[in-house]
N, C-alpha and C. Protein backbone atom coordinates (compact mmCIF):
# COMPACT_ATOMS: atom_id res chain seq x y z
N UNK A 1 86.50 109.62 103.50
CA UNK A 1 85.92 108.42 102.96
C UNK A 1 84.63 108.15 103.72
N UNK A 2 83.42 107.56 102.87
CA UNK A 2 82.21 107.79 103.75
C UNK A 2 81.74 106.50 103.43
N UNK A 3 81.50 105.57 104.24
CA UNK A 3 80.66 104.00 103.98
C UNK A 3 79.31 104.10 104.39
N UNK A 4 78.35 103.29 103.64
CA UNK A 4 77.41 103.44 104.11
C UNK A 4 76.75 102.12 103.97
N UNK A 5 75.95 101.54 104.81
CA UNK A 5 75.07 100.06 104.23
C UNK A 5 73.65 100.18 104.03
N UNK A 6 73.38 100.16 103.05
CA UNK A 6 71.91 100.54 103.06
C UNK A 6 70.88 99.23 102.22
N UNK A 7 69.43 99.18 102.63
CA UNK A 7 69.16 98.14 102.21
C UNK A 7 68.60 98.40 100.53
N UNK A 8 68.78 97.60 99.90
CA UNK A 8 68.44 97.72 98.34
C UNK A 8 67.20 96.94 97.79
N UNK A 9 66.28 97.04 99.44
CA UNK A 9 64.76 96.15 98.69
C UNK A 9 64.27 95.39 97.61
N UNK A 10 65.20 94.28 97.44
CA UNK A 10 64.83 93.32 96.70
C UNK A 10 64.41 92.24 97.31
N UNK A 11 65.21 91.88 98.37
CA UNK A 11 64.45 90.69 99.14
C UNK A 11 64.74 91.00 101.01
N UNK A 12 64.25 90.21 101.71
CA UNK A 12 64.30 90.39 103.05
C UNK A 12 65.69 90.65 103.32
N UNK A 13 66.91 89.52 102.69
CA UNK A 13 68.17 89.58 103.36
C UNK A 13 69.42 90.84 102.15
N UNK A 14 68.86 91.37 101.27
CA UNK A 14 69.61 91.98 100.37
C UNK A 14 69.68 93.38 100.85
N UNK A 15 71.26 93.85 100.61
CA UNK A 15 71.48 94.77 100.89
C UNK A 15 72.99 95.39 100.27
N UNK A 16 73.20 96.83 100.34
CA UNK A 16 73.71 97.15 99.84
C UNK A 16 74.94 97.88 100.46
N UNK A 17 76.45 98.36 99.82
CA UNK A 17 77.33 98.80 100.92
C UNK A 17 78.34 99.97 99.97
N UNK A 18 78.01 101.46 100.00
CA UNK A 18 78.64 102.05 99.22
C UNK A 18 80.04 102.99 99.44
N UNK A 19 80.59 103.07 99.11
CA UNK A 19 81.77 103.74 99.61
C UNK A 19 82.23 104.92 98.18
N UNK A 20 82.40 106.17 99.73
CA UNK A 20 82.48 107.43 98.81
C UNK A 20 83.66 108.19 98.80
N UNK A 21 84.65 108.30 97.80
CA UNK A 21 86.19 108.62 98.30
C UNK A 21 86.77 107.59 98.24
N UNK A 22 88.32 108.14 99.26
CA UNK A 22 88.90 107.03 98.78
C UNK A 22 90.22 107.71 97.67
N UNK A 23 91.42 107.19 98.01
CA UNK A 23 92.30 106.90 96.91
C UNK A 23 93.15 105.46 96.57
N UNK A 24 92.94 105.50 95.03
CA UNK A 24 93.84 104.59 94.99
C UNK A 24 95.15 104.63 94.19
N UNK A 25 96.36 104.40 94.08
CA UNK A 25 97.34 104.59 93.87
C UNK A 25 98.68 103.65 92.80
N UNK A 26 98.69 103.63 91.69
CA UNK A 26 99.46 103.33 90.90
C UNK A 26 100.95 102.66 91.33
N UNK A 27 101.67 103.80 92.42
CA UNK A 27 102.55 103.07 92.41
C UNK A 27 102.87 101.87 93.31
N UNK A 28 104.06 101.46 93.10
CA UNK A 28 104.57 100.11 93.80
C UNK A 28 105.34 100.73 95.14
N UNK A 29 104.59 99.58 95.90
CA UNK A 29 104.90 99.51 97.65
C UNK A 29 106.53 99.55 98.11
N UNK A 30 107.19 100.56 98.68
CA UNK A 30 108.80 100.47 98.95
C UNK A 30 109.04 99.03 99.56
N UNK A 31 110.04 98.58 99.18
CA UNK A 31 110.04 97.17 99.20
C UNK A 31 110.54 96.61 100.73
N UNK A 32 110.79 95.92 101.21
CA UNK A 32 110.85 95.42 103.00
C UNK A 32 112.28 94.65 103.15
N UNK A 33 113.15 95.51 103.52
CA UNK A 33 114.41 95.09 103.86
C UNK A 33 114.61 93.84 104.67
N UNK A 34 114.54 92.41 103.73
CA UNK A 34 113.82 91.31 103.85
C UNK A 34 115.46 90.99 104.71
N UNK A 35 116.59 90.80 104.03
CA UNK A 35 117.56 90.48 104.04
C UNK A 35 118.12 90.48 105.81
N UNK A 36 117.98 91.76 106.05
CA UNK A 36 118.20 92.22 107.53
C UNK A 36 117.36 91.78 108.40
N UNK A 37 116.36 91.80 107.95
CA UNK A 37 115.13 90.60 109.14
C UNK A 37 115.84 89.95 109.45
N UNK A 38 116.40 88.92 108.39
CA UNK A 38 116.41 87.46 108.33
C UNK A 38 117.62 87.73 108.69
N UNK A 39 118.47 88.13 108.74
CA UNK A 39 119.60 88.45 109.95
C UNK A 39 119.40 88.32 111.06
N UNK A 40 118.65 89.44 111.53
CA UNK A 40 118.30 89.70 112.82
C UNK A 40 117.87 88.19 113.56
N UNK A 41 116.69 87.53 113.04
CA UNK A 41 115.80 86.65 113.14
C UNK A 41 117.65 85.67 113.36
N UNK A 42 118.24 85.18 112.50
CA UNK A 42 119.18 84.02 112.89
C UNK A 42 119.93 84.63 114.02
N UNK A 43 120.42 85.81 113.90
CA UNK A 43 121.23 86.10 115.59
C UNK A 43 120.71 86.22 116.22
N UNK A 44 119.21 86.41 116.40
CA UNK A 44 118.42 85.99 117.82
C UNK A 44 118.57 84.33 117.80
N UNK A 45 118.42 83.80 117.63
CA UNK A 45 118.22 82.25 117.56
C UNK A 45 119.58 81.60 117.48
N UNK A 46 120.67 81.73 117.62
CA UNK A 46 122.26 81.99 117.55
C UNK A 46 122.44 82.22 119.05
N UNK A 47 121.41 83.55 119.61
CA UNK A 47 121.82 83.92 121.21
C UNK A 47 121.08 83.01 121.93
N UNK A 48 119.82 82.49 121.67
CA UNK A 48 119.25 81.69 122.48
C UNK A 48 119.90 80.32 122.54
N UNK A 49 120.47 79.68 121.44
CA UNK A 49 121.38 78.74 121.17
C UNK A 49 122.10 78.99 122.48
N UNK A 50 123.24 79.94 122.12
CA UNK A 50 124.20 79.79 123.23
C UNK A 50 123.70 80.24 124.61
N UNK A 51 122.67 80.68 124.94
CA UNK A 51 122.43 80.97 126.14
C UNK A 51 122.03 79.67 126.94
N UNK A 52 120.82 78.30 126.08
CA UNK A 52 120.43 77.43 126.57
C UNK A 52 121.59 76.34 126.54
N UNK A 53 122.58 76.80 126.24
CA UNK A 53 123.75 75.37 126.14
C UNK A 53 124.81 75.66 127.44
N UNK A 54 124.64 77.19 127.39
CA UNK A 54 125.20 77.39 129.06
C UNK A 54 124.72 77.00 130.11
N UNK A 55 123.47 77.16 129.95
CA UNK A 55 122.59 76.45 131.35
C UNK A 55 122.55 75.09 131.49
N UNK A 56 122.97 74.23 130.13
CA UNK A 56 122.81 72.94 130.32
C UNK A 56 124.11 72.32 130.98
């Protein structure tokens, strides 16, 4: 993939930015085993629970 910025002399601040290559791709993104996060995420917060109620 090759970028390039080059100016396109129309006015002082105009300019231009081309890109060569490159793919892009049709299919759909494997999806993010949301479920198990959000597991994880409550039994961390479950252990900190009981850890700060011991100290108290």
């Amino acid at each position: 993939m090759t970028i390039a910025i080059a100016d396109a002399e129309d006015t002082i601040f105009d300019f231009a930015i081309f890109v060569d290559g490159g793919r892009f791709s049709s299919e759909d993104p494997t999806p993010a085993p949301e479920s198990g996060t959000i597991a994880l995420l409550g039994l961390d917060l479950v252990g900190l629970g009981a850890a700060r109620r011991r100290r108290a």
